[in-house]
Protein backbone atom coordinates (compact mmCIF):
# COMPACT_ATOMS: atom_id res chain seq x y z
CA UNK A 1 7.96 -27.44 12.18
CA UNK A 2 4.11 -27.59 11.98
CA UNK A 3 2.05 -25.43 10.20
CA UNK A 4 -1.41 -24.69 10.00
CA UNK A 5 -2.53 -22.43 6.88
CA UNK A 6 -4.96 -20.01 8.54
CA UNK A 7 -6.15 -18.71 4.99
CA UNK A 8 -6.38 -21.61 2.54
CA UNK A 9 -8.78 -21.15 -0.87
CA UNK A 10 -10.28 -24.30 -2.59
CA UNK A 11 -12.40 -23.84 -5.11
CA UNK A 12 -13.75 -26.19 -8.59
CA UNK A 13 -15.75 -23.77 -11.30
CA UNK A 14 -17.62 -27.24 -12.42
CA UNK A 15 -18.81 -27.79 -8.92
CA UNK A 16 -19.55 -23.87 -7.98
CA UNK A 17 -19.89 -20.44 -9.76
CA UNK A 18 -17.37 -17.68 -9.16
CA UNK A 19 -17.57 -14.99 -11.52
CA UNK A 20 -14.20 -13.55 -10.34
CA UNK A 21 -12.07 -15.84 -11.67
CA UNK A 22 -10.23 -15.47 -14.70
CA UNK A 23 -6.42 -16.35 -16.28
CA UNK A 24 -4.82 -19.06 -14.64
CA UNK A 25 -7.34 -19.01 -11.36
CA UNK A 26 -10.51 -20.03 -13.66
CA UNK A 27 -9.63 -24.07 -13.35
CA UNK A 28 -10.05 -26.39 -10.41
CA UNK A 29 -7.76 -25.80 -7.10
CA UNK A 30 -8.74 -28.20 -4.68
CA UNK A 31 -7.42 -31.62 -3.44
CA UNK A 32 -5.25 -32.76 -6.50
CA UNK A 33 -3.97 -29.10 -6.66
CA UNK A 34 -3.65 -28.60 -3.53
CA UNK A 35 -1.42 -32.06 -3.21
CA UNK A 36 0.97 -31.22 -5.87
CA UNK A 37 1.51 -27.74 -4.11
CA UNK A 38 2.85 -29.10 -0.72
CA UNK A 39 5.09 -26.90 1.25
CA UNK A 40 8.06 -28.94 2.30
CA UNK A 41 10.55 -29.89 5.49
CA UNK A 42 6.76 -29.82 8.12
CA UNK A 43 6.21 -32.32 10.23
CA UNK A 44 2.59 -31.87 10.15
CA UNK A 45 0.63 -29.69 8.00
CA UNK A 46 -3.57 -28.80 8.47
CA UNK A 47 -5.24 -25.43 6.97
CA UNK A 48 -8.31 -23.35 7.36
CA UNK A 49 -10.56 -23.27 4.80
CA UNK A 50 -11.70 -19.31 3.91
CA UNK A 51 -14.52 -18.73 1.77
CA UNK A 52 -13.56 -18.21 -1.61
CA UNK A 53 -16.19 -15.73 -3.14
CA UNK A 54 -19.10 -17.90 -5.24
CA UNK A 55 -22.23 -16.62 -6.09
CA UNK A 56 -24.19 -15.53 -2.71
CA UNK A 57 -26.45 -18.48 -3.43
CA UNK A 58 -24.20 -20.78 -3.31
CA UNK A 59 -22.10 -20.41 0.12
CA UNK A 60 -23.66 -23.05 2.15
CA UNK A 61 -22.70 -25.57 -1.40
CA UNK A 62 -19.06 -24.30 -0.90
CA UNK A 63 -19.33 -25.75 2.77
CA UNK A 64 -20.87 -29.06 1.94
CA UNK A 65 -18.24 -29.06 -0.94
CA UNK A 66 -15.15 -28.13 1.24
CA UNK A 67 -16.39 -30.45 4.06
CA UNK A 68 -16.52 -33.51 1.93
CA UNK A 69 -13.17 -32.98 0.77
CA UNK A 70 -11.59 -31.72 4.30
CA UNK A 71 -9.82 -35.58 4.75
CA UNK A 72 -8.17 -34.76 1.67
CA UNK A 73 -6.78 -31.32 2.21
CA UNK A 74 -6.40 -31.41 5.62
CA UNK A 75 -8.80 -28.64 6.61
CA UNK A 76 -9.78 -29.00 10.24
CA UNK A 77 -11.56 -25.27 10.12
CA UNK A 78 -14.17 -23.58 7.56
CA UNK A 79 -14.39 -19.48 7.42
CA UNK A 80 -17.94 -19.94 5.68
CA UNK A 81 -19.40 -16.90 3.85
CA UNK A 82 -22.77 -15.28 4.72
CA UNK A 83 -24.12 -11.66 4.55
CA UNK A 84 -24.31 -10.01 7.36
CA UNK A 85 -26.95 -7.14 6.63
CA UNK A 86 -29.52 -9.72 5.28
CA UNK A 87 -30.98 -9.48 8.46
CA UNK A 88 -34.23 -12.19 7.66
CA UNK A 89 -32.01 -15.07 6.01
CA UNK A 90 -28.76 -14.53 7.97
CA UNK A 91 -30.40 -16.52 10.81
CA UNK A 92 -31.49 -19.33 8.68
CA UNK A 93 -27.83 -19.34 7.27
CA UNK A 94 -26.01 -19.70 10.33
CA UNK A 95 -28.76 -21.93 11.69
CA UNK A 96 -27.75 -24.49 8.37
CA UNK A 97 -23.92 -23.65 8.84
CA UNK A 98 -24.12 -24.86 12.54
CA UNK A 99 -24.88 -28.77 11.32
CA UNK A 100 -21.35 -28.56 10.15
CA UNK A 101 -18.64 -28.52 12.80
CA UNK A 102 -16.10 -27.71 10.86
CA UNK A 103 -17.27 -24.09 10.87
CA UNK A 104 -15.80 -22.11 12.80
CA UNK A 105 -16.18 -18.36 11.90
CA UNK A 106 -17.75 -15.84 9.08
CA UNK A 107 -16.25 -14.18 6.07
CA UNK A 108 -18.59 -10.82 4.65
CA UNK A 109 -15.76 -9.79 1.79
CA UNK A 110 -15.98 -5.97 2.50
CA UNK A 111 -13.44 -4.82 0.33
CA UNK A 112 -15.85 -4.26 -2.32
CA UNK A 113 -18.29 -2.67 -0.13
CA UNK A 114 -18.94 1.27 0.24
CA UNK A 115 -16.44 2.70 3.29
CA UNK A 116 -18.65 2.50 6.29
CA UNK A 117 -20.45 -0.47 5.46
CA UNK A 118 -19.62 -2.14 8.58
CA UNK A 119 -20.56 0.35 10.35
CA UNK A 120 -24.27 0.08 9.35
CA UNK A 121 -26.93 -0.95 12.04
CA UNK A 122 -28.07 -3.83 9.95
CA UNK A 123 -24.39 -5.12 9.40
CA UNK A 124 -23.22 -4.11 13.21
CA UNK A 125 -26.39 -6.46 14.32
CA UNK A 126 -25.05 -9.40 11.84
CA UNK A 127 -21.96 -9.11 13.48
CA UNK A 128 -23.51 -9.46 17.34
CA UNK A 129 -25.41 -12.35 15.55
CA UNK A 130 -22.27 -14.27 14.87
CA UNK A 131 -20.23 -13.08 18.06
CA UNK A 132 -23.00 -14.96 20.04
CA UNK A 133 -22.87 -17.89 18.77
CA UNK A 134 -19.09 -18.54 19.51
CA UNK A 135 -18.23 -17.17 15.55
CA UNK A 136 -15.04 -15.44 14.28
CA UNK A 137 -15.01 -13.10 11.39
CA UNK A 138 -12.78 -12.73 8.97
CA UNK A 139 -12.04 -8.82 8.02
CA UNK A 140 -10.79 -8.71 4.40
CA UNK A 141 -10.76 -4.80 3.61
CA UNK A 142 -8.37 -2.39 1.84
CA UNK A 143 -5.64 -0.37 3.06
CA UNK A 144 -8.01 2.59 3.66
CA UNK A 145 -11.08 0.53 5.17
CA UNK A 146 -8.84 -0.61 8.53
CA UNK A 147 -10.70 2.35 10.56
CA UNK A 148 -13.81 0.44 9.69
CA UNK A 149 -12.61 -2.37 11.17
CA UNK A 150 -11.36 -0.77 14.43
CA UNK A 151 -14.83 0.65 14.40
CA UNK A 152 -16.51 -2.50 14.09
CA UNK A 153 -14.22 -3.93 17.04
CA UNK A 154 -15.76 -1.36 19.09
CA UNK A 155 -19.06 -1.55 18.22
CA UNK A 156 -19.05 -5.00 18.91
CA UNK A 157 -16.52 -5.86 21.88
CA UNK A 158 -17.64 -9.46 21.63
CA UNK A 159 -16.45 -10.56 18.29
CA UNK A 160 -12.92 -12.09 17.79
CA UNK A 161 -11.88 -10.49 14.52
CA UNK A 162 -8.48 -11.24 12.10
CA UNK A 163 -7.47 -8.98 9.41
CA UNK A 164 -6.90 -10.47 6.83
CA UNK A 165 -4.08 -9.76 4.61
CA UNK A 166 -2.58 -7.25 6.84
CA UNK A 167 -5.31 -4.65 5.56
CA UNK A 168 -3.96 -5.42 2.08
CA UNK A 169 -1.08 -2.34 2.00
CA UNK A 170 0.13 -1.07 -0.97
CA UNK A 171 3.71 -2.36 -1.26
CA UNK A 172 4.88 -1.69 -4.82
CA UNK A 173 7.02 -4.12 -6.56
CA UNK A 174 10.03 -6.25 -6.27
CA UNK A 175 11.56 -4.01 -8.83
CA UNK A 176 9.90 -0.52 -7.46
CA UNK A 177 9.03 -0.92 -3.78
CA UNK A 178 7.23 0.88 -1.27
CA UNK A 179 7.67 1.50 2.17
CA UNK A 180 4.93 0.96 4.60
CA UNK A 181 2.52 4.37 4.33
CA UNK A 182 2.01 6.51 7.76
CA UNK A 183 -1.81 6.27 7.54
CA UNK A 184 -1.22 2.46 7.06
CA UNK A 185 0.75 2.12 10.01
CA UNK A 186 -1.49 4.03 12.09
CA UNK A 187 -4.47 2.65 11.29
CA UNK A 188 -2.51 -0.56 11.91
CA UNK A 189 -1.59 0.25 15.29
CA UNK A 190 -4.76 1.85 16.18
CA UNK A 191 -6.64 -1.19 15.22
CA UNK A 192 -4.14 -3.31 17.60
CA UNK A 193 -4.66 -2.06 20.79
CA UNK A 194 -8.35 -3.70 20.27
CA UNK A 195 -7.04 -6.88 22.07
CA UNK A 196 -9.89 -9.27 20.38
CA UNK A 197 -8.11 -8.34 17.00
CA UNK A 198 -5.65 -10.58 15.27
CA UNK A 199 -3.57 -10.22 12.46
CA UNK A 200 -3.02 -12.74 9.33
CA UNK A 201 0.66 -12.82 7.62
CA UNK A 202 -1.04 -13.65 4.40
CA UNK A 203 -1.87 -11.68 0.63
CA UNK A 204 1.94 -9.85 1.00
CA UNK A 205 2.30 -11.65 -2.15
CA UNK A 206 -0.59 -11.28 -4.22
CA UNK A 207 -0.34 -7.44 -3.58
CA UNK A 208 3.44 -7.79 -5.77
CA UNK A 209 1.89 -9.85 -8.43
CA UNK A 210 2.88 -13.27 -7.36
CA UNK A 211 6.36 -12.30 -6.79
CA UNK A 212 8.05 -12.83 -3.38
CA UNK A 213 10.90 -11.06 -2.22
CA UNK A 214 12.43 -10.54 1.32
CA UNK A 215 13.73 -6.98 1.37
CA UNK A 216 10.18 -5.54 -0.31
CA UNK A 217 8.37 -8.06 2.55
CA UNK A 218 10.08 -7.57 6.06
CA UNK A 219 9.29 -3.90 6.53
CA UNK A 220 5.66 -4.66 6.68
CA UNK A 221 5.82 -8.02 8.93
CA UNK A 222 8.21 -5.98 10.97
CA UNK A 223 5.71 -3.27 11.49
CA UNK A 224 2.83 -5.81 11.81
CA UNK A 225 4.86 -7.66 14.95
CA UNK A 226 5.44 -4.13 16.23
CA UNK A 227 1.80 -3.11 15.81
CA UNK A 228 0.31 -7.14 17.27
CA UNK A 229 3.15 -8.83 19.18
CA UNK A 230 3.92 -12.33 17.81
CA UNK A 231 1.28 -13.90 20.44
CA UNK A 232 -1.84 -11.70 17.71
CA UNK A 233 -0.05 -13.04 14.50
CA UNK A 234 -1.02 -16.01 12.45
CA UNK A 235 0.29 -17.16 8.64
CA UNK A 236 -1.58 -17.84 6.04
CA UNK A 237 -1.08 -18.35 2.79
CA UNK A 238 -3.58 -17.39 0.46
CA UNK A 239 -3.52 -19.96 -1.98
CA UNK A 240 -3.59 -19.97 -4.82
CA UNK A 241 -4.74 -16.03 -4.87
CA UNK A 242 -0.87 -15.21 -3.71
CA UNK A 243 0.38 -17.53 -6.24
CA UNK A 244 -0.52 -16.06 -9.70
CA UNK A 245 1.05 -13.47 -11.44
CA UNK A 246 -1.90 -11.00 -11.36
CA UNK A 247 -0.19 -8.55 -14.22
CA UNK A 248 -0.17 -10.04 -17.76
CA UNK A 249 -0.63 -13.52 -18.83
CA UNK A 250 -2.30 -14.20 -14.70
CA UNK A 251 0.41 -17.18 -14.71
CA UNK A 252 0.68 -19.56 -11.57
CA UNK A 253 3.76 -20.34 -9.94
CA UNK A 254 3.20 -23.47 -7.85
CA UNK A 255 6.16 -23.37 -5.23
CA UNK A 256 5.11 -19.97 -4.00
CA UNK A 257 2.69 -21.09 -0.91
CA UNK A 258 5.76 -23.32 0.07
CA UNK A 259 8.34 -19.94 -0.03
CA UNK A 260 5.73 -17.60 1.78
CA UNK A 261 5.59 -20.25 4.55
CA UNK A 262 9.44 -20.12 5.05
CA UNK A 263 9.93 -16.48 4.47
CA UNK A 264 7.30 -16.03 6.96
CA UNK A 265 8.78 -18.81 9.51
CA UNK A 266 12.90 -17.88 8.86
CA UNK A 267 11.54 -14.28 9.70
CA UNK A 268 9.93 -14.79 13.05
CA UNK A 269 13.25 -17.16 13.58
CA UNK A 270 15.09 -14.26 13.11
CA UNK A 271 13.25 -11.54 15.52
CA UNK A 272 13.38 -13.86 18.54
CA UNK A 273 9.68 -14.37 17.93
CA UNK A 274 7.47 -17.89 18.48
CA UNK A 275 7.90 -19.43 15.15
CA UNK A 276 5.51 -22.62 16.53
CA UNK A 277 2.72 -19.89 17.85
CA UNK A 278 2.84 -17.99 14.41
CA UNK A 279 2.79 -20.73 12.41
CA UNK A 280 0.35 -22.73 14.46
CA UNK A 281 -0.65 -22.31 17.52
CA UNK A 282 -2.13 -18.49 17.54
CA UNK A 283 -4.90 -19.44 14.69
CA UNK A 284 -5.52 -22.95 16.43
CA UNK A 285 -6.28 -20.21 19.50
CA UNK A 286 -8.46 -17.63 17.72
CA UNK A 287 -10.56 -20.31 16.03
CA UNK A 288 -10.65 -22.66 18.25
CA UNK A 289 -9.20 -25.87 16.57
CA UNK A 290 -7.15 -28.47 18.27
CA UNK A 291 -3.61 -27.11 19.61
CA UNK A 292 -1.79 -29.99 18.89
């Protein structure tokens, strides 16, 4: 089996600033890290890079960082991060971002933003910005934000878009879980039948506090291959953001990025679905990377 991670973090707090971290994420996880956290029984194994949230000042430093370190962690794509309503720098941004092949689409974090954010004219024309020049973006949003999403896939027909995270559901716990929500699986499916749309199996995980398990899992990838087909799906792992325990002591549990990739790949196995496309080939499609 191949895989390539469509949702990889890197990140080194004495090379960048990211005042989010804290417990067990507040220490370097990049090449050495990332090396001793290898998912095993692949053939071949590459990743995409996805911004990982330092100080606005600093995103084009996290590309030149992540690009001289690529070789080493086998990233053959970068998800940079830029603003998309700063209308008189975003130019100059993406301007400096295009020296760097390795980019290949945009990352605005709008889970933190006010609902409707995307939806602003300033933030709809950053989006046509990007869609022009040949860009992906990355949607990272909360359970209740997907609308905005769907909304932004209309306003701008032009833009390939993945959701991260699969809208980031609430899914309880191993111990106490949920089922997928209504409104979650409508907006889901509502958001799907924008065909420029994909979907990332990744963040299942750090939604259950690090933990992993199966029977809390399938009902939401089963909805999400409903919702997407297996030809709009891509894995990801979201490491090492899926691999702490974010209740308590914010413990990490190397050997996690290695389950969610089998989980993810004896699942599609067992629906009939194309294990090779989910695992591979349908990000190496929607950004644009080498498929083999």
């Amino acid at each position: 089996m191949r895989i390539l991670d469509s949702h990889l973090h890197l990140w080194d707090p004495s090379v960048l600033a990211y005042d989010w971290l804290e417990g067990d994420l507040n220490a370097p996880f990049a090449a050495a890290e990332l090396a001793e956290d290898r998912i095993e029984d692949v053939q071949r194994e590459a990743a995409v890079f996805v911004q990982a949230d330092p100080r606005t000042s600093q995103a084009l430093d996290e590309v030149r960082w992540v690009d001289s370190i690529a070789e080493e962690t086998g990233v053959i794509g970068i998800v940079a991060g830029a603003r998309l309503h700063k209308k008189r720098t975003l130019r100059d941004h993406l301007d400096a971002l295009g020296e760097y092949e390795r980019v290949v689409g945009i990352r605005h974090l709008l889970q933190g933003e006010p609902d409707g954010f995307a939806l602003r004219r300033a933030f709809v024309e950053g989006a046509s910005e990007i869609a022009a020049r040949g860009l992906t973006f990355d949607a990272c949003v909360r359970a209740h934000q997907i609308p905005d999403v769907t909304a932004l896939a209309d306003a701008v027909p032009d833009l390939r878009i993945v959701l991260d995270h699969l809208g980031k559901p609430a899914i309880g716990t191993s111990e106490d879980p949920l089922p997928p929500s209504v409104e979650w699986v409508r907006d889901l499916c509502a958001l799907a039948e924008r065909p420029q749309v994909m979907l990332k199996l990744s963040g299942l995980p750090a939604e259950s506090s690090g933990h992993i398990d199966e029977d809390q899992m399938v009902p939401f990838l089963d909805a999400a291959l409903e919702a997407f087909g297996a030809d709009r799906l891509m894995w990801g792992s979201d490491w090492p953001v899926s691999s702490v325990d974010s209740e308590g002591d914010s413990l990490y549990f190397p050997g996690n990025r290695d389950d969610w990739c089998h989980t993810i790949a004896d699942w599609a196995r067992e629906r009939g679905a194309d294990v090779d496309g989910i695992m591979w080939g349908n990000a190496a499609r929607f950004y644009r990377l080498p498929a083999e």
